[in-house]
C-alpha atoms as a PDB file:
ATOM      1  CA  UNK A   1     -39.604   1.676  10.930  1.00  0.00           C
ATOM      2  CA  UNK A   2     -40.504   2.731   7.474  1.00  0.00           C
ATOM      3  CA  UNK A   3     -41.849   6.146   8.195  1.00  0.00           C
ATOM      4  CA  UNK A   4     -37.583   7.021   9.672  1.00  0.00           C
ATOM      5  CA  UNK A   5     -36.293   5.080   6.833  1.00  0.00           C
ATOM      6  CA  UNK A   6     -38.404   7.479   4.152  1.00  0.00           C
ATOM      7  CA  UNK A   7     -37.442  10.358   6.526  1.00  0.00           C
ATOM      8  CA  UNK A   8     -33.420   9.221   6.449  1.00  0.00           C
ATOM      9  CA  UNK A   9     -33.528   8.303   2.782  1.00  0.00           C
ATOM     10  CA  UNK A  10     -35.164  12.148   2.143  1.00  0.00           C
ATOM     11  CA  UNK A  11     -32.114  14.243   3.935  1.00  0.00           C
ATOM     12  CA  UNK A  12     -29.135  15.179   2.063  1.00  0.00           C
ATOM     13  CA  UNK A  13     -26.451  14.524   3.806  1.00  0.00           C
ATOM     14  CA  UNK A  14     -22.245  13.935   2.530  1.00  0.00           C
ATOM     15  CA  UNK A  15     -19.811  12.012   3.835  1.00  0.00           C
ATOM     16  CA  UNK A  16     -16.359  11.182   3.498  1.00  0.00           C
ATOM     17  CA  UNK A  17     -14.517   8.016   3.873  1.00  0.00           C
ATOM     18  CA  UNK A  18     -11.033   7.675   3.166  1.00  0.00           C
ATOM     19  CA  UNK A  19      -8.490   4.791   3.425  1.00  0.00           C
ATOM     20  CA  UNK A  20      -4.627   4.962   3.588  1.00  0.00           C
ATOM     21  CA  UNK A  21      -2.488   2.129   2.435  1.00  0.00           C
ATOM     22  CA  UNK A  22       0.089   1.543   5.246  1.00  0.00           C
ATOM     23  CA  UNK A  23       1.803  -1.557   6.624  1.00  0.00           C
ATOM     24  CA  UNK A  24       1.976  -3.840   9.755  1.00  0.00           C
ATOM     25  CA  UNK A  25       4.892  -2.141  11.270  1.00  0.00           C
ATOM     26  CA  UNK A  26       3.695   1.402  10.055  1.00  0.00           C
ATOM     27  CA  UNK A  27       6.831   1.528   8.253  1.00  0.00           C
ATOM     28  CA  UNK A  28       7.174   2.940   4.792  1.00  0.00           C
ATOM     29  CA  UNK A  29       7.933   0.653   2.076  1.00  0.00           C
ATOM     30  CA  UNK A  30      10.862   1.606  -0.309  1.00  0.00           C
ATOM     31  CA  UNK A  31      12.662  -0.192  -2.718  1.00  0.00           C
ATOM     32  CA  UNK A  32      13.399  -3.403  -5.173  1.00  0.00           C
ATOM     33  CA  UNK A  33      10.445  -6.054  -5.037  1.00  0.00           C
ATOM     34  CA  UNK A  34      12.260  -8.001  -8.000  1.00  0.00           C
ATOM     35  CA  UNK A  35      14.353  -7.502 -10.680  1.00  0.00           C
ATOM     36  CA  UNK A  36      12.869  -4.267 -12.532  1.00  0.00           C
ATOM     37  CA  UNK A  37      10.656  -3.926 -10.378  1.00  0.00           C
ATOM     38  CA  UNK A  38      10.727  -1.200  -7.832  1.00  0.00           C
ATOM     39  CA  UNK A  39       7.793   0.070  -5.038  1.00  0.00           C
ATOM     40  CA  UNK A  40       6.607   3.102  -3.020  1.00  0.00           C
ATOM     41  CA  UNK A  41       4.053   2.575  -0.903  1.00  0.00           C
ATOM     42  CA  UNK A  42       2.817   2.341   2.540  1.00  0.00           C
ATOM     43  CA  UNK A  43       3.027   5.864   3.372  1.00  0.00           C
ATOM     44  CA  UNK A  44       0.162   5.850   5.670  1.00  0.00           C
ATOM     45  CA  UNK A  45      -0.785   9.250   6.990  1.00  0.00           C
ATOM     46  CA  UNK A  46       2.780  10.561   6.496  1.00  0.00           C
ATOM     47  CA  UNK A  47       2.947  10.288   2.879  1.00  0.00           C
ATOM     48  CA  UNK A  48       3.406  13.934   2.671  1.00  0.00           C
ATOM     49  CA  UNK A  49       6.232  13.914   4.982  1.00  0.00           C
ATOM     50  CA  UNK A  50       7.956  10.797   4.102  1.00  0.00           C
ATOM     51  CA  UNK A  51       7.257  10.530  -0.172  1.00  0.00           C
ATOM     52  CA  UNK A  52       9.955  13.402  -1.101  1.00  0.00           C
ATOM     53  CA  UNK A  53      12.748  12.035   0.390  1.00  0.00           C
ATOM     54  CA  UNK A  54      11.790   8.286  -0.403  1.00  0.00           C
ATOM     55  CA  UNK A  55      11.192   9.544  -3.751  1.00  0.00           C
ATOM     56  CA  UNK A  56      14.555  10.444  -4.011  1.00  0.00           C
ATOM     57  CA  UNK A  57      15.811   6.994  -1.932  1.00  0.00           C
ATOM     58  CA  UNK A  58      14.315   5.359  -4.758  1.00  0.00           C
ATOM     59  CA  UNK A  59      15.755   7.066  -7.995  1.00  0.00           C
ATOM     60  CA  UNK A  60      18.956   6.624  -6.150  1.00  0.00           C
ATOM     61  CA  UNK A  61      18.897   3.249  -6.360  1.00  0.00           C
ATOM     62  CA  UNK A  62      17.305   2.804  -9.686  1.00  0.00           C
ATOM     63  CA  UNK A  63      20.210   4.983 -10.714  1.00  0.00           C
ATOM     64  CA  UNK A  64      23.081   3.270  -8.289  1.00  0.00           C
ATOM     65  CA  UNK A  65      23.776   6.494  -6.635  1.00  0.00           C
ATOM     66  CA  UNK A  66      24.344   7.136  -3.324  1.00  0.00           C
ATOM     67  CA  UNK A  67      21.119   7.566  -1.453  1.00  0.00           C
ATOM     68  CA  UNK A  68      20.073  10.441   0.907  1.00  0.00           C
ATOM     69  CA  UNK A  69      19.515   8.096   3.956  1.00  0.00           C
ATOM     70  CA  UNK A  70      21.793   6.801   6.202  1.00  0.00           C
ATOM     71  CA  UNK A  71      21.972   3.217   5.685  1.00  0.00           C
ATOM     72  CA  UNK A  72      20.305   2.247   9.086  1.00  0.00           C
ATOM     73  CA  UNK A  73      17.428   3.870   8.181  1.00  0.00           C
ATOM     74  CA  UNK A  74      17.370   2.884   4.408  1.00  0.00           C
ATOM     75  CA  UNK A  75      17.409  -0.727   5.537  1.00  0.00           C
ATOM     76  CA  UNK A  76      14.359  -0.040   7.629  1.00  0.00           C
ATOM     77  CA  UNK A  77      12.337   0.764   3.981  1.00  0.00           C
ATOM     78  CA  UNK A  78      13.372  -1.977   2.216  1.00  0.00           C
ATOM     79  CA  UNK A  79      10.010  -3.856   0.700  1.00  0.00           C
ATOM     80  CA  UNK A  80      11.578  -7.405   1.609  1.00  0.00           C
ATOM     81  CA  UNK A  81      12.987  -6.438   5.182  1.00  0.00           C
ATOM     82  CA  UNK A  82      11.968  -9.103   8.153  1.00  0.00           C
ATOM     83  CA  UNK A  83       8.992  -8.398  10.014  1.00  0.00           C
ATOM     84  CA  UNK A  84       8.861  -6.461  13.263  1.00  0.00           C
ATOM     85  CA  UNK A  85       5.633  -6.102  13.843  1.00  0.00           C
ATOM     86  CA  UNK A  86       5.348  -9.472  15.777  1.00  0.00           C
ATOM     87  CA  UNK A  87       2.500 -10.777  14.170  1.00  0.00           C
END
């Protein structure tokens, strides 16, 4: 169909595609990966929700001070934590 294809190829059209970085058990991802080396990540479609106060989490423990999560939930960011997801 090369007469649609010229037609298609002649409209303007925009489009937007986006992708968000997230993780298996659509948990956020918060904490020491190594020695030095610390992440952020996996926000998903919450980032703007969830990246000020794991922003903070995070220079807390850089620092060693206390952290603005309960401990239960802290352990739930942790970059290294078990899977849940099952799979």
């Amino acid at each position: 169909m090369p007469a649609l294809a010229r037609e298609l190829t002649e409209l303007q059209t925009t489009a937007r595609a986006a992708v968000r970085a997230t993780t298996s058990d659509h948990l956020p991802l918060c904490g020491a990966l190594g020695e030095g080396v610390w992440t952020l990540g996996g926000l998903g479609g919450r980032g703007f929700a969830w990246a000020p106060l794991l922003a903070e989490h995070l220079a807390a423990a850089v620092v060693g001070s206390p952290s603005p999560l309960p401990a239960q939930l802290a352990s739930l960011t942790e970059p290294m934590r078990p899977s849940t997801s099952g799979g």
